[in-house]
PDB file of N, CA and C in Angstrom:
ATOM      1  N   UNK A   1     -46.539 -23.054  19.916  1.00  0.00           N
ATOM      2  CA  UNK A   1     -47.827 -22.422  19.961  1.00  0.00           C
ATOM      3  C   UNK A   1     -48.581 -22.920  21.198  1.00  0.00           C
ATOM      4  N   UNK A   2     -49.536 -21.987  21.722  1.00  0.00           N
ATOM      5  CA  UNK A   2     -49.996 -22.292  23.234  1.00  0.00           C
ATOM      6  C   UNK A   2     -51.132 -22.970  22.441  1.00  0.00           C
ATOM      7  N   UNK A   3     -51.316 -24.072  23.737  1.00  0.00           N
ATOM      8  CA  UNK A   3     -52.865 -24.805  23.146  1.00  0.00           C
ATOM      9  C   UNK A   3     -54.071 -24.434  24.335  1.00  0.00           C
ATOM     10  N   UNK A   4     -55.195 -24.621  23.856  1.00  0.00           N
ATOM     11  CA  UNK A   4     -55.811 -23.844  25.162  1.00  0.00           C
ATOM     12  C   UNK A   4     -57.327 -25.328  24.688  1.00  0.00           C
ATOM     13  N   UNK A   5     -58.111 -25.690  25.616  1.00  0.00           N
ATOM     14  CA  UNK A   5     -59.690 -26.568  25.195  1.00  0.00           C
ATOM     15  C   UNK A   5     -60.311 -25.778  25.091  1.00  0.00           C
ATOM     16  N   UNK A   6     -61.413 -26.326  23.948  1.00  0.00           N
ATOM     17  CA  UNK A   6     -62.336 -25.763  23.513  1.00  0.00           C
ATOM     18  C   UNK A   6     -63.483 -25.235  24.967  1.00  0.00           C
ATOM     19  N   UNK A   7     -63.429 -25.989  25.875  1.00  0.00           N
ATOM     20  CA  UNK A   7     -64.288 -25.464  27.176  1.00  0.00           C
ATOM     21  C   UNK A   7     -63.312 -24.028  27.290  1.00  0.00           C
ATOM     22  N   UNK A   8     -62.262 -24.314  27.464  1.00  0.00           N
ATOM     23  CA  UNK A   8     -61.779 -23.189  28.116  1.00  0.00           C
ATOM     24  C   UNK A   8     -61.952 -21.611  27.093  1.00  0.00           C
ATOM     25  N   UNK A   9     -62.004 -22.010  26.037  1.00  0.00           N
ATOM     26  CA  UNK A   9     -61.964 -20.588  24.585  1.00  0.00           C
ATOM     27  C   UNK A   9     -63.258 -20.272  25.190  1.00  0.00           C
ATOM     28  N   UNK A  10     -64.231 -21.278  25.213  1.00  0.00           N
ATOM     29  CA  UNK A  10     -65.465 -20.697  25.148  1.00  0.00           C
ATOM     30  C   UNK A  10     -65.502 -19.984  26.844  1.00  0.00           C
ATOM     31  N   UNK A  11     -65.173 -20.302  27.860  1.00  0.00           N
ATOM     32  CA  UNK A  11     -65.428 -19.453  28.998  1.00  0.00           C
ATOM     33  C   UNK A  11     -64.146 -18.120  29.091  1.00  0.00           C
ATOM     34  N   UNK A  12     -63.086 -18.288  28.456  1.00  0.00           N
ATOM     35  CA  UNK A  12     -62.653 -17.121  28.258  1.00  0.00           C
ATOM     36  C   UNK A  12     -62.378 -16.131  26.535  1.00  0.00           C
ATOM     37  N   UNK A  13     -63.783 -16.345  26.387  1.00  0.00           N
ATOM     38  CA  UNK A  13     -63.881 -15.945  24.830  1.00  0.00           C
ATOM     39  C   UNK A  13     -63.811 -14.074  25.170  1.00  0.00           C
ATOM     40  N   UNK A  14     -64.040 -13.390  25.921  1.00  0.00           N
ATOM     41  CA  UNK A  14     -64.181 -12.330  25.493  1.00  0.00           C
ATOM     42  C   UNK A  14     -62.318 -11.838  25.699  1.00  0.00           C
ATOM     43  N   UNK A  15     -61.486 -12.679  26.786  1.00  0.00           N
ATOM     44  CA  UNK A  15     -60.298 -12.223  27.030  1.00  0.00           C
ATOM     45  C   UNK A  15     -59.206 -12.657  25.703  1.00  0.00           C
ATOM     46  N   UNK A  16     -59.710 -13.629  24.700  1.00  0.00           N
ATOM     47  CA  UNK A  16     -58.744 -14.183  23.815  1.00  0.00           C
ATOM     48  C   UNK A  16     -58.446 -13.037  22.719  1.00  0.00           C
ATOM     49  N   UNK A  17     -58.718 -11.747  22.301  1.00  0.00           N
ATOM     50  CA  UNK A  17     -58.441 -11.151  21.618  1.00  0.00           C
ATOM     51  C   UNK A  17     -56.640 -10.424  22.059  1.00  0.00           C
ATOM     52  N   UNK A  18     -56.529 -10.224  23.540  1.00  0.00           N
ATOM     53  CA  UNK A  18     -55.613  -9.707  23.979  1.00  0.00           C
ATOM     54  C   UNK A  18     -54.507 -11.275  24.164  1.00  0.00           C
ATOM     55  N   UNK A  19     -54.985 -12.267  24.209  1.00  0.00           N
ATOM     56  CA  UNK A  19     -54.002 -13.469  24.152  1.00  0.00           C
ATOM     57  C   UNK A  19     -53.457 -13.710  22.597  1.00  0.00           C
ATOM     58  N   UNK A  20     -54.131 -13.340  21.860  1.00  0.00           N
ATOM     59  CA  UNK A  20     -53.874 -13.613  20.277  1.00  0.00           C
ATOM     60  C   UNK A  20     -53.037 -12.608  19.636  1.00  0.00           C
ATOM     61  N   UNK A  21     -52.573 -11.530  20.488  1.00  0.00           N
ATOM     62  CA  UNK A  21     -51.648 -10.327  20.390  1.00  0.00           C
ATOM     63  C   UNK A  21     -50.243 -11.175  19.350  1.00  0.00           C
ATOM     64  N   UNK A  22     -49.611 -11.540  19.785  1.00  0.00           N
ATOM     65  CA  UNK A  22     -48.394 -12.387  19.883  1.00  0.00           C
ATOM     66  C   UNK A  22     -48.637 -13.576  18.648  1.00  0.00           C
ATOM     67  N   UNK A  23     -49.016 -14.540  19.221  1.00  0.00           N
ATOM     68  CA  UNK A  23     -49.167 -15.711  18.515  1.00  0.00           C
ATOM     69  C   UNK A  23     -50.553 -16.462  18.669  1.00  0.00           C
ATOM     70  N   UNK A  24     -50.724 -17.206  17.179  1.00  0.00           N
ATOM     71  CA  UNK A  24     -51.816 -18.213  17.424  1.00  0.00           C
ATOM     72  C   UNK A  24     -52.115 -18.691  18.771  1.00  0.00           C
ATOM     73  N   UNK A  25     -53.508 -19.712  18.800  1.00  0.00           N
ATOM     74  CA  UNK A  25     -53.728 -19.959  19.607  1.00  0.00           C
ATOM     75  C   UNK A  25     -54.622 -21.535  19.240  1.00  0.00           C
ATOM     76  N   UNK A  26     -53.588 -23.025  19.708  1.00  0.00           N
ATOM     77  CA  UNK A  26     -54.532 -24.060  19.254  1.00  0.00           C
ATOM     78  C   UNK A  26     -55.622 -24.289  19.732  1.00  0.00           C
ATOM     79  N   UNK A  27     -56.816 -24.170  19.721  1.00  0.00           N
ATOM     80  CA  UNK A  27     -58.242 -24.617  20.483  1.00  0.00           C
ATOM     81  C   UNK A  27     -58.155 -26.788  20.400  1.00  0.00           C
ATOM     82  N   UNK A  28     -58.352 -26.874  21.336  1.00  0.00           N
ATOM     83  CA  UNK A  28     -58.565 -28.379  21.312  1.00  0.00           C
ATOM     84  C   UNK A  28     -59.522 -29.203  22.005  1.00  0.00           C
ATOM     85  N   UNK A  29     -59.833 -30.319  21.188  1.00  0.00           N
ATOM     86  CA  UNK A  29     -61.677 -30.833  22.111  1.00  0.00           C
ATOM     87  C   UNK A  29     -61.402 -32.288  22.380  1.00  0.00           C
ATOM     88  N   UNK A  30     -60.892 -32.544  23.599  1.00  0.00           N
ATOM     89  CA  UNK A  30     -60.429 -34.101  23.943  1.00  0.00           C
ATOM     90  C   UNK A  30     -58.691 -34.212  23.848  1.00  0.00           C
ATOM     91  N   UNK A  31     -58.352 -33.185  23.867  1.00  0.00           N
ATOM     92  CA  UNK A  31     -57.245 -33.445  24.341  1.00  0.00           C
ATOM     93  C   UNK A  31     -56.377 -33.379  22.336  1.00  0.00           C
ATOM     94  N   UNK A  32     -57.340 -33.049  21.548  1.00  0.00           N
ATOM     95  CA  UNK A  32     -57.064 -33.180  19.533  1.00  0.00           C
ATOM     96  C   UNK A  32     -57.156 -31.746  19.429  1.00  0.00           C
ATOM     97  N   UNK A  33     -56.089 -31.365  18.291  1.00  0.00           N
ATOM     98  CA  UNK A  33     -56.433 -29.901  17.961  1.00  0.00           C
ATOM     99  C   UNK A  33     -57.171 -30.108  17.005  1.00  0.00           C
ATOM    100  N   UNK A  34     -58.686 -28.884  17.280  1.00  0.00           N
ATOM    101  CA  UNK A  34     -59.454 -29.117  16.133  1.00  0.00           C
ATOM    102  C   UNK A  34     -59.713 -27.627  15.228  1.00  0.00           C
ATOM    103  N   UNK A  35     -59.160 -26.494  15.656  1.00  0.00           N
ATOM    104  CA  UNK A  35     -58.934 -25.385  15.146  1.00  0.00           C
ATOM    105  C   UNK A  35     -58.065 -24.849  15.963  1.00  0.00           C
ATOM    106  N   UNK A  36     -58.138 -23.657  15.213  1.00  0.00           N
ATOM    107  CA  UNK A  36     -56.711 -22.181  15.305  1.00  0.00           C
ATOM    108  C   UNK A  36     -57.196 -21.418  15.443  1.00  0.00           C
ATOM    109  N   UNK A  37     -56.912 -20.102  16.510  1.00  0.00           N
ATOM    110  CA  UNK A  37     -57.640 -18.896  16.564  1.00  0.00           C
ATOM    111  C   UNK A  37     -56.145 -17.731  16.496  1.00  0.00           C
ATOM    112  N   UNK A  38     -56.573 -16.740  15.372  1.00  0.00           N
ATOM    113  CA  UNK A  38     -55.433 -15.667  15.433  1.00  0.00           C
ATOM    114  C   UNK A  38     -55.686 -14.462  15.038  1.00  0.00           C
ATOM    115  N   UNK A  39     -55.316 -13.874  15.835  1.00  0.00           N
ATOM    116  CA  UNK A  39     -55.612 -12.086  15.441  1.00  0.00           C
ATOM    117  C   UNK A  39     -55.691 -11.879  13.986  1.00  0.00           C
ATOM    118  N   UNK A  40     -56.814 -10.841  13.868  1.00  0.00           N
ATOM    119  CA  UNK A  40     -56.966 -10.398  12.226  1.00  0.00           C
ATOM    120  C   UNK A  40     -55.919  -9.709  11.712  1.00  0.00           C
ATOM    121  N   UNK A  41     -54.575  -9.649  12.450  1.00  0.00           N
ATOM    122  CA  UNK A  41     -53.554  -9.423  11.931  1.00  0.00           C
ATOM    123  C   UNK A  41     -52.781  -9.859  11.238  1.00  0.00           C
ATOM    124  N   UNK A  42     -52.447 -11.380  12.362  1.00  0.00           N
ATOM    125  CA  UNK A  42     -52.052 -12.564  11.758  1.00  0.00           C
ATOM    126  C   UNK A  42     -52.430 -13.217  10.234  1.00  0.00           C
ATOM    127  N   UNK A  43     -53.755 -13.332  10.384  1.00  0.00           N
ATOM    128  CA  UNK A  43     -54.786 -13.761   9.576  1.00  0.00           C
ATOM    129  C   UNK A  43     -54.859 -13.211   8.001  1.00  0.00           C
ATOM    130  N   UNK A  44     -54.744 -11.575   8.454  1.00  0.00           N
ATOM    131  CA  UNK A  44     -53.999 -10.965   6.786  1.00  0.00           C
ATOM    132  C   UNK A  44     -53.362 -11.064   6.317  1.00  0.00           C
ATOM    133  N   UNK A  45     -51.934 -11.219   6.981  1.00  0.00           N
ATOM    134  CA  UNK A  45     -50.474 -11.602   6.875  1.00  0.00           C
ATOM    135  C   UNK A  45     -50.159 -12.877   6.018  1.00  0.00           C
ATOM    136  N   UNK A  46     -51.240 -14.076   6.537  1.00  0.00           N
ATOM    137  CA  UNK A  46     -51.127 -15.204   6.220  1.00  0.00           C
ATOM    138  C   UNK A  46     -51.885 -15.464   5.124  1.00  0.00           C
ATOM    139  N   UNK A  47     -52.836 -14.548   5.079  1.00  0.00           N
ATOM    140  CA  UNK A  47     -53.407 -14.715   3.610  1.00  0.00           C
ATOM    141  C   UNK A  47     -52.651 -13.984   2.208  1.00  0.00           C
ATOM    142  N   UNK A  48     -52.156 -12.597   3.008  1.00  0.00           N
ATOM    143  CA  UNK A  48     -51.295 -11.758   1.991  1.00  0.00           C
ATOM    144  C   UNK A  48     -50.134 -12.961   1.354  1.00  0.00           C
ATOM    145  N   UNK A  49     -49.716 -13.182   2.316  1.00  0.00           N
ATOM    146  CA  UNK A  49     -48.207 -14.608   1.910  1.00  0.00           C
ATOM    147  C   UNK A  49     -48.814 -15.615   1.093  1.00  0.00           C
ATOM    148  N   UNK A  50     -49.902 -16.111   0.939  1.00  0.00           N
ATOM    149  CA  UNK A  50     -50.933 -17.464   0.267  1.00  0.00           C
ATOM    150  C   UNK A  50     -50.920 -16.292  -1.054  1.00  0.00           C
ATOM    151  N   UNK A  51     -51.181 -15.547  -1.079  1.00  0.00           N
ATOM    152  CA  UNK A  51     -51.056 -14.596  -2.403  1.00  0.00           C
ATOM    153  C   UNK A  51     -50.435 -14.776  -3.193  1.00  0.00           C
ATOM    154  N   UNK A  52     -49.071 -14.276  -2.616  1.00  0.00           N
ATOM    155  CA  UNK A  52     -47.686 -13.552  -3.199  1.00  0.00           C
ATOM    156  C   UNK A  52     -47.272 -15.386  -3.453  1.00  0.00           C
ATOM    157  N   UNK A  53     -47.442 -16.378  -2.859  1.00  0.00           N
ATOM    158  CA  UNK A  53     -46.941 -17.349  -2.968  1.00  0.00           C
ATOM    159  C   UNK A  53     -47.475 -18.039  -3.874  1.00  0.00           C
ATOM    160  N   UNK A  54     -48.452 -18.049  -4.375  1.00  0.00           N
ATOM    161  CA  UNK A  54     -49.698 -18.547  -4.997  1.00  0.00           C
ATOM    162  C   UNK A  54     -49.413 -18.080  -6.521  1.00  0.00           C
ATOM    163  N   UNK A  55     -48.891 -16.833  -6.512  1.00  0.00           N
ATOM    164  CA  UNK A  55     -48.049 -16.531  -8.034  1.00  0.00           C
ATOM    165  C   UNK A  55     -47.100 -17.674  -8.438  1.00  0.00           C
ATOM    166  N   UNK A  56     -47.345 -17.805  -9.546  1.00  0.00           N
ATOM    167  CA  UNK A  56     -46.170 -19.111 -10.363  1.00  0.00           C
ATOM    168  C   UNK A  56     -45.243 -18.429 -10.472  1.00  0.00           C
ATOM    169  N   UNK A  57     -45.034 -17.061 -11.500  1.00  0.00           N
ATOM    170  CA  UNK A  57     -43.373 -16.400 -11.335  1.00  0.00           C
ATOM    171  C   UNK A  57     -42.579 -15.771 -10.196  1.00  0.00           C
ATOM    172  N   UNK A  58     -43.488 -15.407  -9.244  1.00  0.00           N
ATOM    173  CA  UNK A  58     -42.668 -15.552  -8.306  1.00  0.00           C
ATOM    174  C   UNK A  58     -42.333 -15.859  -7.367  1.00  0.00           C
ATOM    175  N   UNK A  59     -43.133 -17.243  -7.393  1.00  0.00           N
ATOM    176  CA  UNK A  59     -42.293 -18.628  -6.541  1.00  0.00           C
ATOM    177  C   UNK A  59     -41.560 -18.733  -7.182  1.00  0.00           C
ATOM    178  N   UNK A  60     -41.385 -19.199  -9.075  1.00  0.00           N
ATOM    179  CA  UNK A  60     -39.937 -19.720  -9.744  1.00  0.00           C
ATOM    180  C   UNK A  60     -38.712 -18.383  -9.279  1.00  0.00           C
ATOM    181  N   UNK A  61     -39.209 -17.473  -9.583  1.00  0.00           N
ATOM    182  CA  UNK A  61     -37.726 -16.191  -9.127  1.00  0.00           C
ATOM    183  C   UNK A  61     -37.623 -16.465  -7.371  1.00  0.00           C
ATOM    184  N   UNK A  62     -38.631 -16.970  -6.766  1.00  0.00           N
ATOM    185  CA  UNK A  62     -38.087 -16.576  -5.112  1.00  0.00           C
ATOM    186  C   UNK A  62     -36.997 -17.998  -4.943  1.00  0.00           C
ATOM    187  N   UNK A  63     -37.248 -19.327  -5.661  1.00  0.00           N
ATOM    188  CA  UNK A  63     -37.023 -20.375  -5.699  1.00  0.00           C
ATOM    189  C   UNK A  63     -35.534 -19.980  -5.685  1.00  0.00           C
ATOM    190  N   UNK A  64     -35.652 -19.316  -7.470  1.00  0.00           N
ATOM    191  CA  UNK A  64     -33.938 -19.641  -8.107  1.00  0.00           C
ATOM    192  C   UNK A  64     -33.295 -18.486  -7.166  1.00  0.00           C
ATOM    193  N   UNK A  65     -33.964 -17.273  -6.243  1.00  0.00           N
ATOM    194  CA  UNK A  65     -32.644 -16.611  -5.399  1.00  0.00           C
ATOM    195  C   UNK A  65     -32.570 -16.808  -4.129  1.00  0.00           C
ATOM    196  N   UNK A  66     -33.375 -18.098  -3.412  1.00  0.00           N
ATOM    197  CA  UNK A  66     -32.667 -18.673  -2.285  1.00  0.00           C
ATOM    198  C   UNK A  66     -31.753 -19.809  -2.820  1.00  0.00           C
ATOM    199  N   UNK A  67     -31.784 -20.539  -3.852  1.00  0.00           N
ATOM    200  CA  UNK A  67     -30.767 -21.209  -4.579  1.00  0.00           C
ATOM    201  C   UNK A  67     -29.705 -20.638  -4.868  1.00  0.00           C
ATOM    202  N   UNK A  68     -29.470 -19.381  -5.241  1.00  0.00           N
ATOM    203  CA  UNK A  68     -28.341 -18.456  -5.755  1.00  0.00           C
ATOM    204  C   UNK A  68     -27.758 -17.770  -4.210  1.00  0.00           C
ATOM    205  N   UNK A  69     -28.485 -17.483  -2.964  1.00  0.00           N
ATOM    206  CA  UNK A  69     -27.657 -17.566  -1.909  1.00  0.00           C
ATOM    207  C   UNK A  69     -27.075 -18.352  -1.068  1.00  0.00           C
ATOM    208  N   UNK A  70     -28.123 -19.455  -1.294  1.00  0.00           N
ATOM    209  CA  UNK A  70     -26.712 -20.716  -1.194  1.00  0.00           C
ATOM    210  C   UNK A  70     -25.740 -21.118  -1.729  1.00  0.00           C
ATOM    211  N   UNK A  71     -25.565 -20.677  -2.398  1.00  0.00           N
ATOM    212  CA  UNK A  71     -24.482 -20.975  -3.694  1.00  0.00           C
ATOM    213  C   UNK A  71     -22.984 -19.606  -3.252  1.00  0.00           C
ATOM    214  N   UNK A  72     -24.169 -18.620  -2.235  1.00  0.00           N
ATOM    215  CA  UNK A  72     -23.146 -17.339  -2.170  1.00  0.00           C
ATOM    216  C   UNK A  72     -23.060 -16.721  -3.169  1.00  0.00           C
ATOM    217  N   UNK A  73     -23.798 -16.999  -4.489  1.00  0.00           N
ATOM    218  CA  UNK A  73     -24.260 -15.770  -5.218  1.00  0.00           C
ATOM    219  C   UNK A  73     -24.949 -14.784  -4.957  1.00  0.00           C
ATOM    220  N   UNK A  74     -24.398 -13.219  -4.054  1.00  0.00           N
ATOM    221  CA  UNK A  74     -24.877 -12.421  -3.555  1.00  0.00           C
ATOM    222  C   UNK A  74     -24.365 -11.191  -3.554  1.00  0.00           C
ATOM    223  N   UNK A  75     -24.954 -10.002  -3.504  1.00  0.00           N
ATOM    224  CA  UNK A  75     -24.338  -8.629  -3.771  1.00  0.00           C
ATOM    225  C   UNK A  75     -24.397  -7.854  -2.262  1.00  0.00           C
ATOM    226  N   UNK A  76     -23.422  -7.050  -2.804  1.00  0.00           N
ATOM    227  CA  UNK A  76     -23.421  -6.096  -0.912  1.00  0.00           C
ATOM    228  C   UNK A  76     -24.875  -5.275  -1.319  1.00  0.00           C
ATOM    229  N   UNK A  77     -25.159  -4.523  -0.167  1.00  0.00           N
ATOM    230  CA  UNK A  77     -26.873  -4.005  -0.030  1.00  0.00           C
ATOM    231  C   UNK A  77     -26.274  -2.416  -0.968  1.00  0.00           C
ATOM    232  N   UNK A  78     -25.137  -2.307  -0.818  1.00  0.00           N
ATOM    233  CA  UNK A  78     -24.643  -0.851  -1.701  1.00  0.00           C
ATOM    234  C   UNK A  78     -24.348  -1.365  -2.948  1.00  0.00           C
ATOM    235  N   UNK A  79     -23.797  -2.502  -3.680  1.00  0.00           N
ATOM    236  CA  UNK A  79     -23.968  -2.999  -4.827  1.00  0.00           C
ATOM    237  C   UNK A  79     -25.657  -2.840  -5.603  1.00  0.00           C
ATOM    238  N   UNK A  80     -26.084  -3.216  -4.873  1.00  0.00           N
ATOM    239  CA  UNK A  80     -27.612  -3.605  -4.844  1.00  0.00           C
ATOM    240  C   UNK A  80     -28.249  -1.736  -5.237  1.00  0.00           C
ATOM    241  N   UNK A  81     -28.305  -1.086  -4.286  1.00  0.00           N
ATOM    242  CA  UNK A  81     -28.755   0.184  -4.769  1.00  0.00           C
ATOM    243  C   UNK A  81     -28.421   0.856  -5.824  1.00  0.00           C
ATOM    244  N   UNK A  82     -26.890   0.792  -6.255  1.00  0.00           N
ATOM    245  CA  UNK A  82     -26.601   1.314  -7.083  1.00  0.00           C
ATOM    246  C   UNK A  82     -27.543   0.637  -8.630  1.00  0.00           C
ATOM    247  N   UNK A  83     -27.280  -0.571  -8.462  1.00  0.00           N
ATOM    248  CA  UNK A  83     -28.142  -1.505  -9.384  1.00  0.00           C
ATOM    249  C   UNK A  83     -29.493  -1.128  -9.687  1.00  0.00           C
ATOM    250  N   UNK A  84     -29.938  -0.551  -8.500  1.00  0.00           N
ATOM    251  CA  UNK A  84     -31.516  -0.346  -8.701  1.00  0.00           C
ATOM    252  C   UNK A  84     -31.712   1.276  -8.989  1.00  0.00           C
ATOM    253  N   UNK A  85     -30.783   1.923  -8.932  1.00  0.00           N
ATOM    254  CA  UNK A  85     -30.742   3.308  -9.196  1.00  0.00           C
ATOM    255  C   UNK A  85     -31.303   4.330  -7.544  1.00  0.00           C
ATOM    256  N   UNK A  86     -30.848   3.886  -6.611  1.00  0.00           N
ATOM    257  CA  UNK A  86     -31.423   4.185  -5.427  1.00  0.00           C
ATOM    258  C   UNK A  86     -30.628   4.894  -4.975  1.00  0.00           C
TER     259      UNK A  86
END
């Protein structure tokens, strides 16, 4: 992640919307990161995921089927449709 000083956000505050395209952006004051600046894209994304993650059942189901593909318990993507009626 690019780090940028807090002098510098503030003299190029109106250009950081087109820098935040891509990826975060660390703001830092003395050389310490003291915030994050990221497109309201980002920002939904990361809250949508705090959501979906934030559910108890399905962290336990997301848990037990990255456990079950390590294991190589896994179906072909045409196994899978048929399964789901697709």
């Amino acid at each position: 992640m690019a780090e940028i000083s807090f002098t510098e956000a503030q003299q190029q505050f109106l250009e950081l919307p087109d820098r935040l395209q891509d990826d975060p952006l660390i703001i830092t004051k003395e050389g310490q990161p003291i915030m994050v600046a990221l497109s309201y894209e980002q920002f939904s994304s990361l809250v949508e995921t705090l959501e979906i993650l934030s559910d108890p059942e399905f962290s336990q189901n997301l848990q037990k089927s990255i456990a079950q593909a390590k294991r190589g318990e896994t179906i072909s993507w045409e196994d899978a449709k048929v399964k789901l009626g697709l």
